[in-house]
Protein backbone atom coordinates (compact mmCIF):
# COMPACT_ATOMS: atom_id res chain seq x y z
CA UNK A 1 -144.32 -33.40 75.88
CA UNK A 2 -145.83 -30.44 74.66
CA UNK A 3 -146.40 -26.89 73.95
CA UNK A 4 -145.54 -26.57 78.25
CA UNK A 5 -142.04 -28.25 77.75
CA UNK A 6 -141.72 -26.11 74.68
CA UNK A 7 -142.51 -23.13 76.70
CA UNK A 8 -140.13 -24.18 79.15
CA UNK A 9 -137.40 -25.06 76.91
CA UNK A 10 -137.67 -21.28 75.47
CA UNK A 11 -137.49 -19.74 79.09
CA UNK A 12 -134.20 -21.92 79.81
CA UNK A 13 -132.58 -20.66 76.78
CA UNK A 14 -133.71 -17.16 77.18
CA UNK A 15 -131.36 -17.67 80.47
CA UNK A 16 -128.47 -18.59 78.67
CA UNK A 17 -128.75 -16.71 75.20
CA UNK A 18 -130.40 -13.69 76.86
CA UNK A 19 -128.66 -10.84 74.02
CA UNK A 20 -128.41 -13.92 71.43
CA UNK A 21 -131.89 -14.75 70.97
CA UNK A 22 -135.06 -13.19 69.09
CA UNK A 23 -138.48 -14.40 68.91
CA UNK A 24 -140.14 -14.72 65.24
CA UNK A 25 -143.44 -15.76 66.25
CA UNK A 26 -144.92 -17.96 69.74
CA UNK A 27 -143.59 -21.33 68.53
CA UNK A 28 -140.33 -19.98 66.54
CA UNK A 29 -137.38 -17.69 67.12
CA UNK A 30 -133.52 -17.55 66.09
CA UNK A 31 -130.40 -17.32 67.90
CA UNK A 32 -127.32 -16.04 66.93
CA UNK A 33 -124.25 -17.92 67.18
CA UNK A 34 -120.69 -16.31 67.75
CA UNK A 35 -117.95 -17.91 66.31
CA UNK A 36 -114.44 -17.89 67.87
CA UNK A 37 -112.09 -17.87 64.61
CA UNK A 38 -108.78 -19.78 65.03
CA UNK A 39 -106.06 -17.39 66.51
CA UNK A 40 -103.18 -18.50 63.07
CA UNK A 41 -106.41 -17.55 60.73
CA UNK A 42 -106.83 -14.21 58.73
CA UNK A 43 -107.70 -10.97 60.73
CA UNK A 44 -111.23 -9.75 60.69
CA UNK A 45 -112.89 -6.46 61.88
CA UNK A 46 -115.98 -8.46 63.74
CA UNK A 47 -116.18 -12.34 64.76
CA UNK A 48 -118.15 -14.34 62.27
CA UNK A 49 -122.48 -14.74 63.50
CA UNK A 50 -124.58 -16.86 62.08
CA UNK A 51 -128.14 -17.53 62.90
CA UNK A 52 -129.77 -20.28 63.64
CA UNK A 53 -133.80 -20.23 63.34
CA UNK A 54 -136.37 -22.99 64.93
CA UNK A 55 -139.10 -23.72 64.59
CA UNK A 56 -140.91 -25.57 66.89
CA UNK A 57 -143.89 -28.44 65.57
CA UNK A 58 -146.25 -29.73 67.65
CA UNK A 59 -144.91 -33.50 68.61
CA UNK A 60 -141.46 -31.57 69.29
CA UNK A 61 -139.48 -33.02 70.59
CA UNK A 62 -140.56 -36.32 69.50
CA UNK A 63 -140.16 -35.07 66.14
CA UNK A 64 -137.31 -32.94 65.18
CA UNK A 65 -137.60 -29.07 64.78
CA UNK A 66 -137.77 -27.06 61.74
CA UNK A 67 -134.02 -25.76 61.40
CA UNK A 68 -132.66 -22.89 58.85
CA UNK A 69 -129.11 -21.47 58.84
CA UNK A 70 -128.54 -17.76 57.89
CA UNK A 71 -126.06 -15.64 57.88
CA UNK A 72 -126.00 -11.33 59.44
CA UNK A 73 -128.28 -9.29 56.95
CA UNK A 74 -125.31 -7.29 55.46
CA UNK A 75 -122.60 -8.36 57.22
CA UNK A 76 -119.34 -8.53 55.32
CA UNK A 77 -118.11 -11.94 53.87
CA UNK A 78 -115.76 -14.23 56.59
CA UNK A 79 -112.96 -15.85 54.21
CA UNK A 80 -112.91 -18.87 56.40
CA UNK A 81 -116.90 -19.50 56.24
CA UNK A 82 -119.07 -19.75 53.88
CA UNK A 83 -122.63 -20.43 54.30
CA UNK A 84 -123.63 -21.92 50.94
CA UNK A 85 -120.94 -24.19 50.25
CA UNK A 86 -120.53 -24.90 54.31
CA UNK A 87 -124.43 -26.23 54.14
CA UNK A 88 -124.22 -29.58 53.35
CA UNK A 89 -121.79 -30.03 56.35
CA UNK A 90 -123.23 -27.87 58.65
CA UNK A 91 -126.97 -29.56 58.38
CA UNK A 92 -124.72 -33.16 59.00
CA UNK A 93 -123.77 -31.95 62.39
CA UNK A 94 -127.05 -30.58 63.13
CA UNK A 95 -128.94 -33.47 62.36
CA UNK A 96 -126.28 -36.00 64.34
CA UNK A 97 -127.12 -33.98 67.54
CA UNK A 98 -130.64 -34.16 66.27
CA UNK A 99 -130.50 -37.76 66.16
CA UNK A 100 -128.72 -38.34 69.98
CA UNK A 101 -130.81 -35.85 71.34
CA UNK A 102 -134.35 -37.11 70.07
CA UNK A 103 -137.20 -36.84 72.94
CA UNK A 104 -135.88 -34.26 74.79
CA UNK A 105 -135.45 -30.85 74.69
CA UNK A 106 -132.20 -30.35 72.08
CA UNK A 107 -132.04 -27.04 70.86
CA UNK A 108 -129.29 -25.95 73.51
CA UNK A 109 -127.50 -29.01 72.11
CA UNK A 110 -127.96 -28.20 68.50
CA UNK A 111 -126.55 -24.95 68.77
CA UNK A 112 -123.42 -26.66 70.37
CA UNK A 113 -123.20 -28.42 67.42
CA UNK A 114 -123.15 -25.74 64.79
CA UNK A 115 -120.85 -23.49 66.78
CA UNK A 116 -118.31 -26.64 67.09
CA UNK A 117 -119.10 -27.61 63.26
CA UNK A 118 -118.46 -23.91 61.91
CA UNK A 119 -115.42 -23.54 64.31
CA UNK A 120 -113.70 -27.06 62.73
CA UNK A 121 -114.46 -25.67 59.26
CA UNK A 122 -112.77 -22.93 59.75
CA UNK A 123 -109.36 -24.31 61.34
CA UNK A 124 -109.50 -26.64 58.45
CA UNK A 125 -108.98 -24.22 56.14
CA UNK A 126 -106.39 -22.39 58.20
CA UNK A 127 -104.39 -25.70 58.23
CA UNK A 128 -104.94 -26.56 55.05
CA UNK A 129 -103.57 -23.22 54.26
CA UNK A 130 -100.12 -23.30 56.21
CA UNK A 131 -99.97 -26.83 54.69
CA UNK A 132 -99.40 -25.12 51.51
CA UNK A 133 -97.30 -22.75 52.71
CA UNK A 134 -94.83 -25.43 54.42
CA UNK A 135 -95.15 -27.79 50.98
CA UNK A 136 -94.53 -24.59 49.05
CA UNK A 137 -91.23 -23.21 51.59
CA UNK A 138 -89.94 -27.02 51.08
CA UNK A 139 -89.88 -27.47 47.64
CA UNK A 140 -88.19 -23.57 47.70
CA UNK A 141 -85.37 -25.11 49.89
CA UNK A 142 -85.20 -28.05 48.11
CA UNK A 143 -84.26 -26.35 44.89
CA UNK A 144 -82.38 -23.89 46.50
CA UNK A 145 -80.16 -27.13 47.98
CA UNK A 146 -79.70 -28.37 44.50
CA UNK A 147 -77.53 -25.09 43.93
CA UNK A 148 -74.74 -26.46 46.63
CA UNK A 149 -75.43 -30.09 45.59
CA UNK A 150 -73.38 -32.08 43.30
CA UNK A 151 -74.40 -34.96 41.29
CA UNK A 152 -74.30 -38.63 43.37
CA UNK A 153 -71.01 -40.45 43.10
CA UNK A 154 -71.44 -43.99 41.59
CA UNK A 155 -69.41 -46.70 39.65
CA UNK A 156 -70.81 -44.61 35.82
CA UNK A 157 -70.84 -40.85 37.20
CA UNK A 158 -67.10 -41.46 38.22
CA UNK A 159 -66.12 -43.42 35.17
CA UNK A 160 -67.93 -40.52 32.92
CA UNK A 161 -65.57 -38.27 35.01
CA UNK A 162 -62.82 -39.60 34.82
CA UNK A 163 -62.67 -40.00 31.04
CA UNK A 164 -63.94 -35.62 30.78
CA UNK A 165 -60.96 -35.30 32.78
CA UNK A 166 -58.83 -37.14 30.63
CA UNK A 167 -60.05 -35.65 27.83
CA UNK A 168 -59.27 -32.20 29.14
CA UNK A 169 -55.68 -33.11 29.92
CA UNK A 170 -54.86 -34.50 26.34
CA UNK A 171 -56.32 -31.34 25.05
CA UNK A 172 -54.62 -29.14 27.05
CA UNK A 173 -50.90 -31.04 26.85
CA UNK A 174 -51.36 -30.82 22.91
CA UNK A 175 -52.20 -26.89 23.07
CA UNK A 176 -49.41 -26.75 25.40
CA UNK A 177 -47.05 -28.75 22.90
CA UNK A 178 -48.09 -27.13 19.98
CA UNK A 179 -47.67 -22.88 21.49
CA UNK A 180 -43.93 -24.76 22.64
CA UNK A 181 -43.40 -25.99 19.02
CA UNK A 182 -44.65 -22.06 17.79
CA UNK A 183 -42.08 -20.73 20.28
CA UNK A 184 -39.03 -22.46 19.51
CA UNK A 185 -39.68 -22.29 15.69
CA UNK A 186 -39.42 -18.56 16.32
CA UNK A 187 -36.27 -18.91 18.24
CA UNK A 188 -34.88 -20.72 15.69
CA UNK A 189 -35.45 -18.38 12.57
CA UNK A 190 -34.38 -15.39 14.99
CA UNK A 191 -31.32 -17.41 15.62
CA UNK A 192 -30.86 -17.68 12.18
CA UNK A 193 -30.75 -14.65 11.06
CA UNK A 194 -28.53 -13.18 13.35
CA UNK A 195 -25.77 -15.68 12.34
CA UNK A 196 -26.70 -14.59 8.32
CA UNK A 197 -23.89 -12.48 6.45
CA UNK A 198 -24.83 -9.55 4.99
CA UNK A 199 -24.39 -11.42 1.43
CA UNK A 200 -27.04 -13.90 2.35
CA UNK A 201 -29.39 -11.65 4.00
CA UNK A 202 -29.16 -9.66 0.24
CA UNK A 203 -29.87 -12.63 -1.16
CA UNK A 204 -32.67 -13.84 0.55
CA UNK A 205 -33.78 -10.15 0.30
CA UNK A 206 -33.88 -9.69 3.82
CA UNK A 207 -31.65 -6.97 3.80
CA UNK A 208 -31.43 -3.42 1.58
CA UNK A 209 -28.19 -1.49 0.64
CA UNK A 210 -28.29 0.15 4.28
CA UNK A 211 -27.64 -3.01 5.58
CA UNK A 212 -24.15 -3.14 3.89
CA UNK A 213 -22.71 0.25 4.58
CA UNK A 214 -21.06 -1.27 8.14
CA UNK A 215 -19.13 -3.92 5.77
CA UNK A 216 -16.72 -4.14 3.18
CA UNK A 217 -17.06 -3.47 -0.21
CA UNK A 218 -15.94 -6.91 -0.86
CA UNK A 219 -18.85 -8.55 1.05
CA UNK A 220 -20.96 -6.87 -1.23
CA UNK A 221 -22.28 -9.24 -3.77
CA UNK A 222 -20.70 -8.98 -7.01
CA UNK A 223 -22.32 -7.17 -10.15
CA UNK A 224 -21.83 -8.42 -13.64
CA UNK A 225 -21.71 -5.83 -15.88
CA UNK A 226 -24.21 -5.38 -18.55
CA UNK A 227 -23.42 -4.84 -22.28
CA UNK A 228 -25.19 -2.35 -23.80
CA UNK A 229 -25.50 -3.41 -28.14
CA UNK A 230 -26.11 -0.61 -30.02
């Protein structure tokens, strides 16, 4: 084969890329490849294009052709693609096809390729994306969960338990003994006191002269009388 079957090659794709493809010189020319983004991925004002450019040498297509991949001249960024860090596999899958397709004419093949290779890229990253996003919404739930969830029951977690609760009921029977103890010592001096004469109540000072008016003069404590010495 030769520059005929290259010439012919060129006419067949001119039928089937016929807005796609531009010719660079007689034995080169690029075509630009469409990209269908995956429908979960990011919104974008245009579909991602990239070009692929071949160059044809003179034992093509018993030798493979020159191949360069470029993006749109000013075209803004895709986040799902990018061309410099997508090379290495994007070249892989061009030379495979290269490879299976060797003697004949390949470049309808090769552009296959590079449309299917950009396309897996990108759903990739989509699905590596929503992979976050589930690991991330489970490991949410999963702490929200240990809000309602109480610790595992076993032999020690119920032993441990059961001596807290214990604990707790000793404590509270001794508060409760000792505000009952409080209480009834209170009764008991109010008790007391009531039952007190108005002679003991003077002389445990509890009681003032008022206290004494009610009763007789002879409950009231006896005075000695002082001497006065000259």
């Amino acid at each position: 084969m030769g520059r005929e079957d290259q010439v012919e090659e060129r006419e067949v794709l001119d039928s089937i890329f016929p807005d796609e493809i531009t010719d660079i010189s007689e034995t080169s020319y690029k075509i630009s490849v469409t990209l269908d983004p995956p429908e979960n991925g990011p919104e974008a004002e245009e579909q991602p294009v990239i070009f692929l450019e071949v160059s044809y040498p003179e034992e093509y297509p018993d030798v493979a052709p020159e191949l360069k991949i470029s993006p749109v001249p000013n075209a803004p960024k895709y986040p799902l693609l990018d061309l410099q860090e997508d090379e290495h596999a994007l070249t892989t899958a061009l030379d495979n096809a290269i490879e299976e397709n060797m003697g004949m004419a390949m470049v309808f093949a090769l552009v296959s390729a590079l449309k299917e290779a950009a396309e897996q890229l990108m759903l990739e990253r989509v699905q590596a994306a929503e992979n976050e996003k589930a690991v991330a919404a489970q490991k949410a739930e999963e702490e929200e969960n240990k809000k309602f969830r109480g610790t595992p029951v076993n032999r020690e977690t119920f032993q441990k338990w059961l001596e807290d609760f214990k604990k707790e009921q000793e404590a509270e029977e001794q508060r409760q003994r000792e505000e009952k103890e409080l209480e009834d010592k209170k009764k008991r001096i109010a008790k007391e006191e009531k039952k007190l004469t108005g002679r003991q109540l003077w002389e445990r000072g509890l009681a003032g002269k008022a206290d004494f008016e009610d009763e007789d003069e002879d409950s009231m404590p006896a005075v000695e009388k002082l001497k006065v010495t000259a």
